[in-house]
C-alpha atoms as a PDB file:
ATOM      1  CA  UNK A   1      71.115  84.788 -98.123  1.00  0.00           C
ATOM      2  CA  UNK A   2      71.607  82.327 -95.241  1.00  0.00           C
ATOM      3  CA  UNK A   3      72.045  85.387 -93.077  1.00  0.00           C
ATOM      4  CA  UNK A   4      69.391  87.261 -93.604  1.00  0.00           C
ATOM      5  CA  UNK A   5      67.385  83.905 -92.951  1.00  0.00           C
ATOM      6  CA  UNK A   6      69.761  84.049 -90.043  1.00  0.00           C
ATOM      7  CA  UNK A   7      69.083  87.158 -89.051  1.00  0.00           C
ATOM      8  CA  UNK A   8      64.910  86.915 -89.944  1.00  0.00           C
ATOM      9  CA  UNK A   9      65.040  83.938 -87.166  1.00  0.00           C
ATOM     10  CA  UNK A  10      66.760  85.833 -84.723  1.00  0.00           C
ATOM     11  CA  UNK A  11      64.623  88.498 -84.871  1.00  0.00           C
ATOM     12  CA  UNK A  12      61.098  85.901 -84.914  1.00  0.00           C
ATOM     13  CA  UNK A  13      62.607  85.089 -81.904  1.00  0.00           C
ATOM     14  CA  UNK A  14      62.819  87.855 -80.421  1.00  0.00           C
ATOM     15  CA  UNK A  15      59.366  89.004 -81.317  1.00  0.00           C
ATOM     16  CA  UNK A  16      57.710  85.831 -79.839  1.00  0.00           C
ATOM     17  CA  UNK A  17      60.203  86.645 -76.218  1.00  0.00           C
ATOM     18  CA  UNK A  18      58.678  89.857 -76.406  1.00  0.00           C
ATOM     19  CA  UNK A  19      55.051  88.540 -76.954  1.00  0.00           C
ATOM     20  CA  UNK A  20      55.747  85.994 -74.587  1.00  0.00           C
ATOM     21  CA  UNK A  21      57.165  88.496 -71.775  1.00  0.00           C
ATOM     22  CA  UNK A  22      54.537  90.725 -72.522  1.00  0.00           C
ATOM     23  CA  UNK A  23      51.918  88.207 -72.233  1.00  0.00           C
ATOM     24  CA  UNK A  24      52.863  86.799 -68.475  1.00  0.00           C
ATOM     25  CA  UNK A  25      53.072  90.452 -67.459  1.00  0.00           C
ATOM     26  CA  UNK A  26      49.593  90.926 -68.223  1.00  0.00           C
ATOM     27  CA  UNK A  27      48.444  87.416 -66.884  1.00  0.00           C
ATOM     28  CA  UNK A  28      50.559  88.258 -63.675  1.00  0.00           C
ATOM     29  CA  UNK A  29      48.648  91.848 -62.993  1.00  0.00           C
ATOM     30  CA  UNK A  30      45.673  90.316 -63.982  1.00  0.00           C
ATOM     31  CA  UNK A  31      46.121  87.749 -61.571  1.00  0.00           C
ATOM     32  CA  UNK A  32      47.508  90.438 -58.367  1.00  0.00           C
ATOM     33  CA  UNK A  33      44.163  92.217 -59.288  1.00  0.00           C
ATOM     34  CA  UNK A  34      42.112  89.201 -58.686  1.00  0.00           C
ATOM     35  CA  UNK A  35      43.739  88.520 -55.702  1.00  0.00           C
ATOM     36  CA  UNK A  36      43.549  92.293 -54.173  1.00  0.00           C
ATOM     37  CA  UNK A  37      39.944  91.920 -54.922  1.00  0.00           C
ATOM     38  CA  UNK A  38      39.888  88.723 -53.440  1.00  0.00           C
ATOM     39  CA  UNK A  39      41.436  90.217 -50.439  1.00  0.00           C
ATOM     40  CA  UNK A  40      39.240  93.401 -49.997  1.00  0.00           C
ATOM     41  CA  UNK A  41      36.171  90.898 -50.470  1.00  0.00           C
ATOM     42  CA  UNK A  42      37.305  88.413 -47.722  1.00  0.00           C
ATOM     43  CA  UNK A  43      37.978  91.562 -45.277  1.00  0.00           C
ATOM     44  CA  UNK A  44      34.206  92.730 -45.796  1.00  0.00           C
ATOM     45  CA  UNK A  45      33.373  89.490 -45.119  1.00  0.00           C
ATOM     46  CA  UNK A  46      35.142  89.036 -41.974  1.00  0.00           C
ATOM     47  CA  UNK A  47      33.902  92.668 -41.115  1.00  0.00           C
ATOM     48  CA  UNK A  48      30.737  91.559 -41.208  1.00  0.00           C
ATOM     49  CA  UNK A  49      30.897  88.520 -39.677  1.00  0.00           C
ATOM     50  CA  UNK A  50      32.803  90.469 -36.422  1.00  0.00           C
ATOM     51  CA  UNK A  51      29.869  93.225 -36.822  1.00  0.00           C
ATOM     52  CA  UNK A  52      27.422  90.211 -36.559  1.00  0.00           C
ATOM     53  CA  UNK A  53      29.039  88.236 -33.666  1.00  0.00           C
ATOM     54  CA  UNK A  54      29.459  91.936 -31.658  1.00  0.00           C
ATOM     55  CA  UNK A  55      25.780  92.243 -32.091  1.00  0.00           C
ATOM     56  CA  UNK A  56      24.841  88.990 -30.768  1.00  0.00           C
ATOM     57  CA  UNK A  57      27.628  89.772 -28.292  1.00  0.00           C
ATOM     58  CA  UNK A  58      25.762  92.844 -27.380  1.00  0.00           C
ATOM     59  CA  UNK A  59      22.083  90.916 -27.133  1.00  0.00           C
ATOM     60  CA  UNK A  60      23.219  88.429 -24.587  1.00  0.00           C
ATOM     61  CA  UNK A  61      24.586  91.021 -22.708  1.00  0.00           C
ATOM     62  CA  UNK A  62      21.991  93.059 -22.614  1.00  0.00           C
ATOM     63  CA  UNK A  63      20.273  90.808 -20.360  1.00  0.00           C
ATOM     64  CA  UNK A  64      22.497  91.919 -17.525  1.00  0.00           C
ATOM     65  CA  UNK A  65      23.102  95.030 -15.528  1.00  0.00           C
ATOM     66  CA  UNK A  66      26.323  96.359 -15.934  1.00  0.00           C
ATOM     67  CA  UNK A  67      28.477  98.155 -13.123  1.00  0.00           C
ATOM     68  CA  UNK A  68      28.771 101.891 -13.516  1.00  0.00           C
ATOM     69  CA  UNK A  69      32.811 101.753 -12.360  1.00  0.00           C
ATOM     70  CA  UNK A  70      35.462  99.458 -12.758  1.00  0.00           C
ATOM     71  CA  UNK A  71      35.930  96.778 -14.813  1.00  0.00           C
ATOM     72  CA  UNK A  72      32.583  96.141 -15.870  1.00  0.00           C
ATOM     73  CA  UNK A  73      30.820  93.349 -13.993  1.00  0.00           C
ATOM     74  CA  UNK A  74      27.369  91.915 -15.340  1.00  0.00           C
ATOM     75  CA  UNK A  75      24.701  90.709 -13.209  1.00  0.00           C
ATOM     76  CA  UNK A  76      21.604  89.800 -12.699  1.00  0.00           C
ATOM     77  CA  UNK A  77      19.240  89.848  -9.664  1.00  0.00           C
ATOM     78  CA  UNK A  78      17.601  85.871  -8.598  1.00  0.00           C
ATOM     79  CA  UNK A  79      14.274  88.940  -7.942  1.00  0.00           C
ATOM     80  CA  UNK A  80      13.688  92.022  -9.722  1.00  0.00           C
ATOM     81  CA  UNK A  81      12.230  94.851  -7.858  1.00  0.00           C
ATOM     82  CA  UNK A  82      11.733  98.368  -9.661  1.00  0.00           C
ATOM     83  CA  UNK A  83      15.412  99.577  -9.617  1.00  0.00           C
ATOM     84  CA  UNK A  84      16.974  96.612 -11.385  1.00  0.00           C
ATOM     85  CA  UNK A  85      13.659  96.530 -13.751  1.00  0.00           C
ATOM     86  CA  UNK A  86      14.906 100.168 -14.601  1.00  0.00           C
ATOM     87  CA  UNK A  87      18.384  99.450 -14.903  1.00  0.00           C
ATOM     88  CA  UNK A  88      17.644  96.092 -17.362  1.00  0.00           C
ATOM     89  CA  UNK A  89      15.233  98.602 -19.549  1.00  0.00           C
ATOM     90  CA  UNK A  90      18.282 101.279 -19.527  1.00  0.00           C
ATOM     91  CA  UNK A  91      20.911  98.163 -20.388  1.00  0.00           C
ATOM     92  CA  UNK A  92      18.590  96.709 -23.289  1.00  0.00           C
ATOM     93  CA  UNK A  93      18.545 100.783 -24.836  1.00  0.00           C
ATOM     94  CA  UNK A  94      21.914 101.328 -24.441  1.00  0.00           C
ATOM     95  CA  UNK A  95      22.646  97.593 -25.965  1.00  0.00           C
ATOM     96  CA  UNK A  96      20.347  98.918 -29.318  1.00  0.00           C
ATOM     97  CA  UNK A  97      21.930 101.868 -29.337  1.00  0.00           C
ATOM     98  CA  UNK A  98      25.292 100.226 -29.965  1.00  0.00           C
ATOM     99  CA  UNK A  99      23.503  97.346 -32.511  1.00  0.00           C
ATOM    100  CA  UNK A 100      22.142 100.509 -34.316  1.00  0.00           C
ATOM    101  CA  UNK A 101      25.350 102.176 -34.591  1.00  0.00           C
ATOM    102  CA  UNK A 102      26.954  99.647 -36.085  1.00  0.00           C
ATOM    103  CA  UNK A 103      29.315  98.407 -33.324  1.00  0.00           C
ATOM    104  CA  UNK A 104      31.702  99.734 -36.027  1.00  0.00           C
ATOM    105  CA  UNK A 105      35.516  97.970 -35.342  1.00  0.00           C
ATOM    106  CA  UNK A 106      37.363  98.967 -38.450  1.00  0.00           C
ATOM    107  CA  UNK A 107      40.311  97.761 -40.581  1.00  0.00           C
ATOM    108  CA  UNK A 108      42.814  99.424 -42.359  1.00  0.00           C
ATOM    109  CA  UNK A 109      43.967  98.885 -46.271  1.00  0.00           C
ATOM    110  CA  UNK A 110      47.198  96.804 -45.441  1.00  0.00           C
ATOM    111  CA  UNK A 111      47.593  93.438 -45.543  1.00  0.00           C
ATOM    112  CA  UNK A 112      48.695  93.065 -42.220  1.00  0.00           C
ATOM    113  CA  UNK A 113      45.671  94.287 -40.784  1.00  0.00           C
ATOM    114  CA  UNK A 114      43.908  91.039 -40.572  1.00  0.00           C
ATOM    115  CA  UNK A 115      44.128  89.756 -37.473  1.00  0.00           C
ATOM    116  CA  UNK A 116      44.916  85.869 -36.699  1.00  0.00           C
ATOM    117  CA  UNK A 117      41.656  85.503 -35.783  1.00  0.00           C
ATOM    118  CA  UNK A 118      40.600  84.873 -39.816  1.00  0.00           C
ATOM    119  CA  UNK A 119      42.504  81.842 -39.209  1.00  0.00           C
ATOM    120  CA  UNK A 120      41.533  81.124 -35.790  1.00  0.00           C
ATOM    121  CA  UNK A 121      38.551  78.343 -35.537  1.00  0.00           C
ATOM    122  CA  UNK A 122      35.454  79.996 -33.827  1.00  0.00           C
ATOM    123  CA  UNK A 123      34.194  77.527 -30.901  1.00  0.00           C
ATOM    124  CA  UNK A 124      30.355  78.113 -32.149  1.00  0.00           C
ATOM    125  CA  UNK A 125      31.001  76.819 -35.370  1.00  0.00           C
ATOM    126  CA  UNK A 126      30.979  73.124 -33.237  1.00  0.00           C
ATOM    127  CA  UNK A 127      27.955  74.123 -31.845  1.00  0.00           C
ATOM    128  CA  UNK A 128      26.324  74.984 -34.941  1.00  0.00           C
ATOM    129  CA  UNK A 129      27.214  71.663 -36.379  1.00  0.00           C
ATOM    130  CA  UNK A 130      25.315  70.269 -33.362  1.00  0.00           C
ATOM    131  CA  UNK A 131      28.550  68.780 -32.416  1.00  0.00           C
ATOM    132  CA  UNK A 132      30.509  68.759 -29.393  1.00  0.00           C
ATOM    133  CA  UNK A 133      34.508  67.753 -28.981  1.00  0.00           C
ATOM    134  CA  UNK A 134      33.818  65.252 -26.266  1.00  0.00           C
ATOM    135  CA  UNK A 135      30.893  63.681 -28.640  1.00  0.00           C
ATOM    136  CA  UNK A 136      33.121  64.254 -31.837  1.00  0.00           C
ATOM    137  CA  UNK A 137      35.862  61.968 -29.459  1.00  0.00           C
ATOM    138  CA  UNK A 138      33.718  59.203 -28.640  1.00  0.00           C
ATOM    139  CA  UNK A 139      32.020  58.887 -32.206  1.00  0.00           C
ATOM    140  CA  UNK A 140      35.943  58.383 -32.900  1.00  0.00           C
ATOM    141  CA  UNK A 141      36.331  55.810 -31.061  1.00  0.00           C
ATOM    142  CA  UNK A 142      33.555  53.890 -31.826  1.00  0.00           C
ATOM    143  CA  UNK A 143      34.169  53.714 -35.508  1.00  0.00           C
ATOM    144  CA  UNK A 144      37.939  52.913 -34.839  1.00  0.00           C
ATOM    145  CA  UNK A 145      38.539  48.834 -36.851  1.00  0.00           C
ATOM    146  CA  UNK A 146      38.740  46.876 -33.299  1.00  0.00           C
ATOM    147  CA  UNK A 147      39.656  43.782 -36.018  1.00  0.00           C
ATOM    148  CA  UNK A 148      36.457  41.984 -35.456  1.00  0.00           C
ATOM    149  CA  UNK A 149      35.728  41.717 -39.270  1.00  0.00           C
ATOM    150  CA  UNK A 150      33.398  44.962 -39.584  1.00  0.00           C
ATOM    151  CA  UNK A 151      35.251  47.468 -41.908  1.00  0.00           C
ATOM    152  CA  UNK A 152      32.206  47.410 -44.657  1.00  0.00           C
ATOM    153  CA  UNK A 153      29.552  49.175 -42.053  1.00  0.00           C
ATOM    154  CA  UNK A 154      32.171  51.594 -40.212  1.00  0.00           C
ATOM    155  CA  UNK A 155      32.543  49.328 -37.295  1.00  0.00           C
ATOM    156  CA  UNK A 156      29.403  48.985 -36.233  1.00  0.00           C
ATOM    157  CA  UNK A 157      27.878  45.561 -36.229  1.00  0.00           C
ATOM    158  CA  UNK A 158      25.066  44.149 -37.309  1.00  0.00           C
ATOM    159  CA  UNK A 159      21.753  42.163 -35.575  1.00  0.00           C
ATOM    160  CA  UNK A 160      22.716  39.285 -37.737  1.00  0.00           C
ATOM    161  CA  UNK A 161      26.626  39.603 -36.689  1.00  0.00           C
ATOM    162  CA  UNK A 162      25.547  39.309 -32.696  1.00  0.00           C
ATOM    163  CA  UNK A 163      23.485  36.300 -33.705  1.00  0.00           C
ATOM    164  CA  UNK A 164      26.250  34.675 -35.454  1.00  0.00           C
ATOM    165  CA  UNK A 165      28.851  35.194 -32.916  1.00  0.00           C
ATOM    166  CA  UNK A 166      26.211  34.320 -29.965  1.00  0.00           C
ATOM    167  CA  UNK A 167      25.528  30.979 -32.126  1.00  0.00           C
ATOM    168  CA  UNK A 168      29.449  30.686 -32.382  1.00  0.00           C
ATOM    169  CA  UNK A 169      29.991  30.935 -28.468  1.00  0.00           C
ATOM    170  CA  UNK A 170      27.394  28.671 -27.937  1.00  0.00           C
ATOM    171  CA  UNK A 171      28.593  25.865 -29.891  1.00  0.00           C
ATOM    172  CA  UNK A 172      31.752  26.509 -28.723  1.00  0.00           C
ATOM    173  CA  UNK A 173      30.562  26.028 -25.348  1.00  0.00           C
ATOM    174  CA  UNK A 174      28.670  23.206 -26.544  1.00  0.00           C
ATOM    175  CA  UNK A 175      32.085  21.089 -27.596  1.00  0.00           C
ATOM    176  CA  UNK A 176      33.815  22.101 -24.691  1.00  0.00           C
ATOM    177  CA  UNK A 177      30.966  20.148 -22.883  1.00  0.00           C
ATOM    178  CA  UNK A 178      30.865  17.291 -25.271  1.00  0.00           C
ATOM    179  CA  UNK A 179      34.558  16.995 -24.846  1.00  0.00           C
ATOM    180  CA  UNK A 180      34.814  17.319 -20.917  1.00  0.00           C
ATOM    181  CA  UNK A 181      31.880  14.508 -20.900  1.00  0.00           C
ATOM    182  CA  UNK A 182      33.851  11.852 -23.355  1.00  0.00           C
ATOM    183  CA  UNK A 183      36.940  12.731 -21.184  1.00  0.00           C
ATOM    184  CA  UNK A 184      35.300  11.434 -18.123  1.00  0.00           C
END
């Protein structure tokens, strides 16, 4: 009898490794699913945030003339006369034309084919923020604790905290005077 109780429990066991096995598997596929969707959503996304940047690329640009040859140098006249008129018109067409067409720069399936610049830190995101390094560095600075007692309002002091420490100095002064004079 004990054996078959035994053997019952060894089997219940079994059944619930099984269950249990059976049960990650499914959470981990569900969960490499998510993530390839994940993936494929995040390299739309950064497709169209490259198709957007190309275009706005392609609109500042188009306020040059190009070189025919060569490396392509952009320029622009201090005067317009007829010919670079012409040649702006035939830039700004040629600029739509691309913006039209979709400036298409493709991606493959593969992992891999994400370039570092996902990671990478695009320089107009400070100047959407309306912030600049230099600015960012001094704001830094500025709030630093210089130990004068002004942690509560991020280092920067008060009207009534210059009064005080003008009112300070001055008494200050005002002993030192008192003292020089009984000295004498």
């Amino acid at each position: 009898m004990e054996e078959k109780v035994e053997e019952r429990m060894v089997e219940v066991r079994m059944e619930v490794r099984d269950y249990a096995r059976k049960r990650a598997e499914k959470k981990r596929e569900k969960e490499l699913k998510m993530r390839e969707d994940i993936l494929k959503k995040q390299r739309e996304k950064h497709q169209l945030l490259l198709q957007l940047r190309l275009a706005d690329h392609e609109k500042t640009l188009a306020n040059f003339i190009r070189t025919k040859h060569g490396p392509s140098i952009y320029w622009t006249p201090a005067k317009h006369n007829e010919a670079t008129e012409s040649l702006l018109e035939k830039m700004k067409d040629e600029s739509e034309k691309k913006i039209d067409s979709g400036l298409v720069v493709g991606f493959g399936e593969e992992e891999d084919d994400i370039p570092a610049w996902r990671n990478r830190a695009d320089p107009r995101d400070e100047e959407i923020n309306g912030e600049d390094k230099d600015k960012k560095d001094d704001d830094d600075s500025r709030t630093k604790n210089d130990g004068d007692g002004d942690e509560d309002n991020g280092g920067e002091k008060d009207e009534d905290d210059v009064d005080k420490k003008v009112d300070d100095e001055e008494d200050s002064k005002d002993k030192d005077e008192d003292k020089d004079e009984d000295e004498d």
